[in-house]
Structure formats: structure tokens, C-alpha cells
C-alpha atoms as a PDB file:
ATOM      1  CA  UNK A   1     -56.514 113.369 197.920  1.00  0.00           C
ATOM      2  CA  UNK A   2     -60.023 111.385 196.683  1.00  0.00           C
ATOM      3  CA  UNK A   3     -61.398 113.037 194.030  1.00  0.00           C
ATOM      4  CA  UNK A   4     -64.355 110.707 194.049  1.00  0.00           C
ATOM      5  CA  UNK A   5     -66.218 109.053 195.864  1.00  0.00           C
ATOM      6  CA  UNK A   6     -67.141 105.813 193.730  1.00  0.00           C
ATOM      7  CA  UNK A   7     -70.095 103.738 195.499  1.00  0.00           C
ATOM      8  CA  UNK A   8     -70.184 100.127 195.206  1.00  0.00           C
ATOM      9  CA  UNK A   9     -72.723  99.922 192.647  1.00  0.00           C
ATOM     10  CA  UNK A  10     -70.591 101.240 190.470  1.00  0.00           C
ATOM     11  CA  UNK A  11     -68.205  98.873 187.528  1.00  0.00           C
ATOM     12  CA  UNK A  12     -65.594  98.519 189.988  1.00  0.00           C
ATOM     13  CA  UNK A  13     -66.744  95.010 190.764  1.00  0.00           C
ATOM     14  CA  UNK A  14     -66.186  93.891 187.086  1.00  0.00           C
ATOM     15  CA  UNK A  15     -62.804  95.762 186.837  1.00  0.00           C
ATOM     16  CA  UNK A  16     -61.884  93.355 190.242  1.00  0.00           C
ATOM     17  CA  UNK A  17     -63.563  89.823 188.176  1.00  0.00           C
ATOM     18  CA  UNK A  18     -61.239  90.879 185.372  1.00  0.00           C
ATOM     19  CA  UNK A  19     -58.428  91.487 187.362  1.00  0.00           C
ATOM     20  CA  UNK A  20     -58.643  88.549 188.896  1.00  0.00           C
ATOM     21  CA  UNK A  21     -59.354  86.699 185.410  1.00  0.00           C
ATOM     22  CA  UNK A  22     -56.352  88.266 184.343  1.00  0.00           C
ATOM     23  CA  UNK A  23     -54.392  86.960 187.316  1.00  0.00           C
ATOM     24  CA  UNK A  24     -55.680  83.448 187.176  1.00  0.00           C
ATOM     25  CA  UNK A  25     -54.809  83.681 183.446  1.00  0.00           C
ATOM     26  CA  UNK A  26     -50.960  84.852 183.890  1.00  0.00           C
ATOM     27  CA  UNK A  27     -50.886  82.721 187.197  1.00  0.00           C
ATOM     28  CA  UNK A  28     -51.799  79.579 184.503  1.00  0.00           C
ATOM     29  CA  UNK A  29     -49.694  80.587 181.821  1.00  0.00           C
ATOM     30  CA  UNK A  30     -46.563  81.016 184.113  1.00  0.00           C
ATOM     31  CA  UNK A  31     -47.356  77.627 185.735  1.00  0.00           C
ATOM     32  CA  UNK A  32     -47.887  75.952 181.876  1.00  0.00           C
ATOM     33  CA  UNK A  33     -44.978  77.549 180.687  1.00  0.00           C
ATOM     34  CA  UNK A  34     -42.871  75.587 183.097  1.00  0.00           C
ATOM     35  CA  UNK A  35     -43.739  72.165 182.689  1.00  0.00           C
ATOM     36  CA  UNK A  36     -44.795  72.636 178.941  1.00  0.00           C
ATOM     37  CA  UNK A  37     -43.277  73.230 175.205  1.00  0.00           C
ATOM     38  CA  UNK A  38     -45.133  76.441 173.855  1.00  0.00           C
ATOM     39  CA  UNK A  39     -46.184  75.236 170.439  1.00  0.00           C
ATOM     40  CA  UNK A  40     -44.686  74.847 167.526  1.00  0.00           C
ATOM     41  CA  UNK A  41     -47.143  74.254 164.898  1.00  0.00           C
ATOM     42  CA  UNK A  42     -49.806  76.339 164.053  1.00  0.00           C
ATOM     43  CA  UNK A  43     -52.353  73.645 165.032  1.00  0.00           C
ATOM     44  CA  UNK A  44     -50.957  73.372 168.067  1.00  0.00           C
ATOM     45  CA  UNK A  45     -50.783  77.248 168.585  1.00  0.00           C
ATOM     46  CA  UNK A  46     -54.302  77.411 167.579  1.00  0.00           C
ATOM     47  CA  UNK A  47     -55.406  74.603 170.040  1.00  0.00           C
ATOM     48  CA  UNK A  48     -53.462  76.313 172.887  1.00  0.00           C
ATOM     49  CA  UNK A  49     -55.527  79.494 171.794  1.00  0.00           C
ATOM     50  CA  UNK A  50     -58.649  78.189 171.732  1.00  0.00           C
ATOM     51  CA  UNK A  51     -58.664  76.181 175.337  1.00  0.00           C
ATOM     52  CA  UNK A  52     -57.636  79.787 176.956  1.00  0.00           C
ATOM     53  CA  UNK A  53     -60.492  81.383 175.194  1.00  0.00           C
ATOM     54  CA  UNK A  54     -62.984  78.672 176.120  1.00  0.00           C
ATOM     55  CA  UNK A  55     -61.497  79.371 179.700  1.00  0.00           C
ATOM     56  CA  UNK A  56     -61.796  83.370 179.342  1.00  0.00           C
ATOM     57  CA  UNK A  57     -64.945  82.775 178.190  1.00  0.00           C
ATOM     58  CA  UNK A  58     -66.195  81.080 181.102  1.00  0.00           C
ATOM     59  CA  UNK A  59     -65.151  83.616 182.622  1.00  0.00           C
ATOM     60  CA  UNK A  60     -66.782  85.987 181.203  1.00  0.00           C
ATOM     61  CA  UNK A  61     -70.025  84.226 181.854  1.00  0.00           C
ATOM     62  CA  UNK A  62     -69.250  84.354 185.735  1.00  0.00           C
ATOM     63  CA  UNK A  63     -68.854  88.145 185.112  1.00  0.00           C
ATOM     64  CA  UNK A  64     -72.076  88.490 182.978  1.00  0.00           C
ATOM     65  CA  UNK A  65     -73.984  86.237 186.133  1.00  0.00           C
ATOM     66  CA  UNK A  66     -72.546  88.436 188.511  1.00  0.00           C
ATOM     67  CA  UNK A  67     -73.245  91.906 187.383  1.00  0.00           C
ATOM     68  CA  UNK A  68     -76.859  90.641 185.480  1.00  0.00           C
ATOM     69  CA  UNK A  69     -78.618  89.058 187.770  1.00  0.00           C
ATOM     70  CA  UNK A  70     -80.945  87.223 185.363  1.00  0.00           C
ATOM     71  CA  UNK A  71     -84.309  85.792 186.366  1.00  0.00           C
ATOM     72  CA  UNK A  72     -85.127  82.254 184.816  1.00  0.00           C
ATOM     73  CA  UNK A  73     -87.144  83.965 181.823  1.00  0.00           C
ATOM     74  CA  UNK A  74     -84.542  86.429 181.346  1.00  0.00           C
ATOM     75  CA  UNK A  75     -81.652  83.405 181.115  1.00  0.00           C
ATOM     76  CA  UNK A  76     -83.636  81.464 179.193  1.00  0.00           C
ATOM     77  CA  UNK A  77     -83.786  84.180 176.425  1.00  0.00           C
ATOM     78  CA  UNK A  78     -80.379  85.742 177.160  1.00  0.00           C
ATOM     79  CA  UNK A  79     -78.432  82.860 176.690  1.00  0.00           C
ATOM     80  CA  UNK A  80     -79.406  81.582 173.455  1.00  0.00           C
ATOM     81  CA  UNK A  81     -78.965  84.999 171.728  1.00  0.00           C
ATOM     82  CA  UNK A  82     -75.341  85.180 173.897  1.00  0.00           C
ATOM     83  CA  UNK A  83     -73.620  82.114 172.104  1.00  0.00           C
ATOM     84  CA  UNK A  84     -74.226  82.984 168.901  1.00  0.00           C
ATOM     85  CA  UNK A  85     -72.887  86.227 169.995  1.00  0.00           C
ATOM     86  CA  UNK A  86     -70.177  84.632 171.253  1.00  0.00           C
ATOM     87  CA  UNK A  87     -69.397  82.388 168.254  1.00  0.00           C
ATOM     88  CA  UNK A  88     -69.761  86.231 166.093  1.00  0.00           C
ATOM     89  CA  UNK A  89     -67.371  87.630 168.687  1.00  0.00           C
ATOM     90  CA  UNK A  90     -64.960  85.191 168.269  1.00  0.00           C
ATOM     91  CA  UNK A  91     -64.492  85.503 163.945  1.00  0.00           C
ATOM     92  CA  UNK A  92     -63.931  89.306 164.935  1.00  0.00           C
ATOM     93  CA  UNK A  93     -61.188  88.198 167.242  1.00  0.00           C
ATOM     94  CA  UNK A  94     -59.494  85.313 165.022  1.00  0.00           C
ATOM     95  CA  UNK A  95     -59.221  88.310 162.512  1.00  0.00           C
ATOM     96  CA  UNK A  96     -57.619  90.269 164.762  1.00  0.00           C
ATOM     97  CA  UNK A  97     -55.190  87.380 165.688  1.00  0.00           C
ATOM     98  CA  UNK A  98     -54.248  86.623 162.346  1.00  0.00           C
ATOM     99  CA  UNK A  99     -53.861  90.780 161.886  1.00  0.00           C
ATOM    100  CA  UNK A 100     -51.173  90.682 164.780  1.00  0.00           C
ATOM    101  CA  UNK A 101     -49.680  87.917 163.642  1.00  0.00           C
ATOM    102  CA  UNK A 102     -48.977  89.355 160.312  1.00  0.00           C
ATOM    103  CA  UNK A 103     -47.586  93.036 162.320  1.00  0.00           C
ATOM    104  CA  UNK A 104     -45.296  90.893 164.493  1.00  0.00           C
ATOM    105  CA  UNK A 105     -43.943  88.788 161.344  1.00  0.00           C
ATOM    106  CA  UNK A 106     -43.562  91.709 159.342  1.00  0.00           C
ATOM    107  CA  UNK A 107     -41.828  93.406 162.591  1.00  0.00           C
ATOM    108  CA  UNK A 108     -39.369  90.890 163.453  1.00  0.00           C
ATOM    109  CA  UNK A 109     -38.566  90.683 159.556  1.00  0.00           C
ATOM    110  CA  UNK A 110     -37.778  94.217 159.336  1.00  0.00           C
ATOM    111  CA  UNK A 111     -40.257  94.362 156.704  1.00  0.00           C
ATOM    112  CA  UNK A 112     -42.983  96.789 157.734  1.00  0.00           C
ATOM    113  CA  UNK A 113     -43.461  99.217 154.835  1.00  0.00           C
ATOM    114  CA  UNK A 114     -45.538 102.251 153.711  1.00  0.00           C
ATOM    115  CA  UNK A 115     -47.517  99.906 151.932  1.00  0.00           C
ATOM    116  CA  UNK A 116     -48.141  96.796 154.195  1.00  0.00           C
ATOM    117  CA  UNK A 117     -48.475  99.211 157.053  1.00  0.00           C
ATOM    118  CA  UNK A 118     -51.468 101.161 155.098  1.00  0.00           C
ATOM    119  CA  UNK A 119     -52.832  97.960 154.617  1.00  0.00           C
ATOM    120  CA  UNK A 120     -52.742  96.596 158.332  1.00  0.00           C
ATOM    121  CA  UNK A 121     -53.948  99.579 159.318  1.00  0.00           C
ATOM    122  CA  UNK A 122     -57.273  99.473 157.258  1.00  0.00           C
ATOM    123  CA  UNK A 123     -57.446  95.878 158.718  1.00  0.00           C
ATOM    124  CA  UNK A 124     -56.773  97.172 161.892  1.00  0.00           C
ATOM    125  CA  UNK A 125     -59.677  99.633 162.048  1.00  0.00           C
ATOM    126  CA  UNK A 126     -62.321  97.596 160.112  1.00  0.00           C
ATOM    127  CA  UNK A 127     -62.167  95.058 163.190  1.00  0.00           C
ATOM    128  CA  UNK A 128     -62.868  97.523 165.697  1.00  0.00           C
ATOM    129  CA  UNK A 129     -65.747  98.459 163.406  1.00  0.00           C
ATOM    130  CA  UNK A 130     -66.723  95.366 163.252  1.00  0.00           C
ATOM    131  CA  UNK A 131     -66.671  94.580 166.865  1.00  0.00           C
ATOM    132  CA  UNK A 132     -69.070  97.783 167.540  1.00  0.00           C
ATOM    133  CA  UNK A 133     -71.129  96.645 164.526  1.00  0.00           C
ATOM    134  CA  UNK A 134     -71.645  93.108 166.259  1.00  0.00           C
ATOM    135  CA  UNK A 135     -72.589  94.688 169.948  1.00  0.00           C
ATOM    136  CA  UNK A 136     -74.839  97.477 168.412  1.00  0.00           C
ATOM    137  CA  UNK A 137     -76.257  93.939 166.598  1.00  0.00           C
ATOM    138  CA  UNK A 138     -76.476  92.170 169.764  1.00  0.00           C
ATOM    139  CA  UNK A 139     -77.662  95.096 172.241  1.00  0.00           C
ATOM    140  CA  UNK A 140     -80.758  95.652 169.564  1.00  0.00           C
ATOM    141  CA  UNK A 141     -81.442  91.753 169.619  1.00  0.00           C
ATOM    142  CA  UNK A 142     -81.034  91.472 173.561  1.00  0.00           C
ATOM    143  CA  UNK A 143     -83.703  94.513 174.453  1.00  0.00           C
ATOM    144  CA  UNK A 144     -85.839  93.296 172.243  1.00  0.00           C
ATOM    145  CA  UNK A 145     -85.866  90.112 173.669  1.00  0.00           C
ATOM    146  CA  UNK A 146     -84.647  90.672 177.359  1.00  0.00           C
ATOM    147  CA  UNK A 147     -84.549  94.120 178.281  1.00  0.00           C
ATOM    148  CA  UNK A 148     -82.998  97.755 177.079  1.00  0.00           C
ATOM    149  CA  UNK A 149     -81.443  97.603 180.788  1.00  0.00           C
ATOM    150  CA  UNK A 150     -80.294  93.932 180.198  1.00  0.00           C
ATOM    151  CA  UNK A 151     -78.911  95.013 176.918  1.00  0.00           C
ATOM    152  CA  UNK A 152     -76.917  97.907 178.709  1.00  0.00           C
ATOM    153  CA  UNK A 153     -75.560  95.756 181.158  1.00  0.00           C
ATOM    154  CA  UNK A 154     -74.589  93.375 178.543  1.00  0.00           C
ATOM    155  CA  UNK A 155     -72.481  96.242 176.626  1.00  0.00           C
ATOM    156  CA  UNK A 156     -71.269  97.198 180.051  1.00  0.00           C
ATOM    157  CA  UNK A 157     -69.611  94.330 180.543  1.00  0.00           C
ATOM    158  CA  UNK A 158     -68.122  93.545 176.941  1.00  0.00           C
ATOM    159  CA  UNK A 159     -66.713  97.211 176.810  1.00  0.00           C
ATOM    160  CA  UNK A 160     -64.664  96.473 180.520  1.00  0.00           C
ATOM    161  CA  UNK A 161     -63.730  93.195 178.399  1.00  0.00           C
ATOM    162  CA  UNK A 162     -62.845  94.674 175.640  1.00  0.00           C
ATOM    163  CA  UNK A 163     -60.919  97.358 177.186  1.00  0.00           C
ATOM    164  CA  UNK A 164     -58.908  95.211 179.300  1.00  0.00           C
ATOM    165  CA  UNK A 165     -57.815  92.609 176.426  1.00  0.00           C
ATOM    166  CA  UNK A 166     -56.859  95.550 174.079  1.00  0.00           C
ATOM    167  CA  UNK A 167     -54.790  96.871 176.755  1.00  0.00           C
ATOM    168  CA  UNK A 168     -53.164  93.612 177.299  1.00  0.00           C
ATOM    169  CA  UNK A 169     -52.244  93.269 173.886  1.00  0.00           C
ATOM    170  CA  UNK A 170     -51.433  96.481 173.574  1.00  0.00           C
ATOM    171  CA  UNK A 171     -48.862  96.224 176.014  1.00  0.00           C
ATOM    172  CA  UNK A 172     -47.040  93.510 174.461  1.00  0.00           C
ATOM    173  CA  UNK A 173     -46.739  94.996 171.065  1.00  0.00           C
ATOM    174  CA  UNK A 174     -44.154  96.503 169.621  1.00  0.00           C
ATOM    175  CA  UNK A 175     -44.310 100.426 168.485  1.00  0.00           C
ATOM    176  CA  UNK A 176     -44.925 100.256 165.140  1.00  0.00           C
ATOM    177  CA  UNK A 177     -41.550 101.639 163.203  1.00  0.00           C
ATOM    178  CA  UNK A 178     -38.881 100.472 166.117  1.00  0.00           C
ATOM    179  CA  UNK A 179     -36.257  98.912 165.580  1.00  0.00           C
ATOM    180  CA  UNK A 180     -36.520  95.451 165.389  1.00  0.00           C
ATOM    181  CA  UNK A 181     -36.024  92.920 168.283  1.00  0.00           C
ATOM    182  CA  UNK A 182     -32.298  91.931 169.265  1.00  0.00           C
ATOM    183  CA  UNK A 183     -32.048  87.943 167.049  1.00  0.00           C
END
């Protein structure tokens, strides 16, 4: 039974660019994974990291051109303000990397405690502040220099991001307090 009836101007078109994101993503890693070493160092870890988030990212930007629409006056004052927002956005996330580094290492220790737990925690929900800080930062900046309905769109499509990476990660995580992992 169809509850709704969603028309096509609706988000469903960026839930189907993440989803297929998403699958070119896991299609790429599977495919790396089998003719590569994962890394081993941290530099190497963080230079893996950062060529799939230049390759999200330009992903996101097909996204952004896809649902937007802009006009050539509208790019050429969206843009700008976007990869600074984008250079923001990613502090929040290296944050939140080294955050679930820390729960995993503490995890597979066995050494999550009242204490370090309180603490990650705290961590935990100051970067999701500080992710809505930066787009209420960014939506003011973009209408004011774009459009309030550019700005919308923009938080439109960060949420659907948003949503779907936390739900990713959340996925692979652990439940905080189980046992540890078989060695």
C-alpha cells in the first residue's frame, strides 16, 4: 500500500546521486582493496583519506549543480563562499575522524571507561554543534550573497549528505560497551 505519493520535484533525486556516490565509492574501494595494501602509516592512511574526500567532494559538487541550477552570477558568487565552506567543513570532519579513531582504539583495547567515554561523548556532540554552527554560518553568508532559496537548497543538500555519511559510519561502529572484537 503507497502511503504517498512523492512527485519528482521532491529530494528523491539527491537520495538516488548519493546512492549512486555511495555505490561508485564501495564499487572503488572493493576494486582498490584487491590490487592494493590498505595503509599502514598514518600518512599513508591520511593520504588514502584525503583522495576519497577530494573524490566525494566532487561529488558533491555534481549534486549541488544538479539540484541548484545556478545562473552565471549566481556561480560566480556561490562558489567562492562554497570552498571556504568546504575547507570549514572539512576541520569539523578531521575532528570527527580523529574522535572515531580514538572510540575504536579505546574499543578494541577494552579500554572504554566511565571517564574516557564522558569525554568522547562531549567531543562527540560539540562536532555536531559545530557542523550546524558552520551551515547556519554558511546559509546566512549564501542568502546574503546568492539567495535565501539558494541558501535552502544549499542546506538541503548538505543535510541528505550529512545524513547519509553519519549513517554509513554509523553502521560500521561498534555499540559502545560490547564486547570487544574476536583478536
Amino acid at each position: 500500500m503507497k502511503l504517498l505519493a512523492i512527485p519528482s520535484t521532491t529530494v528523491r533525486p539527491i537520495l538516488c546521486s548519493l546512492a549512486v556516490l555511495a555505490g561508485a565509492f564501495w564499487f572503488q574501494g572493493c576494486a582498490s582493496a584487491k590490487h592494493q595494501q590498505a595503509p599502514t602509516t598514518p600518512d599513508e592512511a591520511r593520504a588514502y583519506f584525503e583522495v576519497l574526500r577530494s573524490d566525494f567532494n566532487a561529488g558533491k559538487i555534481r549534486i549541488l549543480n544538479q539540484v541548484m541550477k545556478l545562473s552565471v552570477p549566481e556561480a560566480d558568487k556561490f562558489w567562492p563562499i562554497y570552498r571556504q565552506y568546504e575547507k570549514d567543513l572539512a576541520a569539523v570532519g578531521d575532528r570527527k575522524l580523529a574522535l572515531l579513531r580514538e572510540f575504536l582504539t579505546c574499543h578494541k583495547a577494552g579500554t572504554l571507561t566511565d571517564q574516557n567515554s564522558q569525554a568522547m561523548a562531549g567531543q562527540w556532540l560539540q562536532n555536531a554543534q559545530d557542523r550546524l554552527d558552520l551551515w547556519k554560518k554558511y546559509h546566512q553568508q549564501i542568502s546574503g550573497a546568492v539567495s535565501p532559496v539558494r541558501a535552502a537548497q544549499f542546506l538541503q543538500v548538505e543535510n541528505q549528505v550529512a545524513i547519509f555519511v553519519d549513517l554509513s559510519i554509523a553502521s560500521d561502529m561498534p555499540v559502545v560497551g560490547s564486547s570487544q572484537p574476536n583478536k
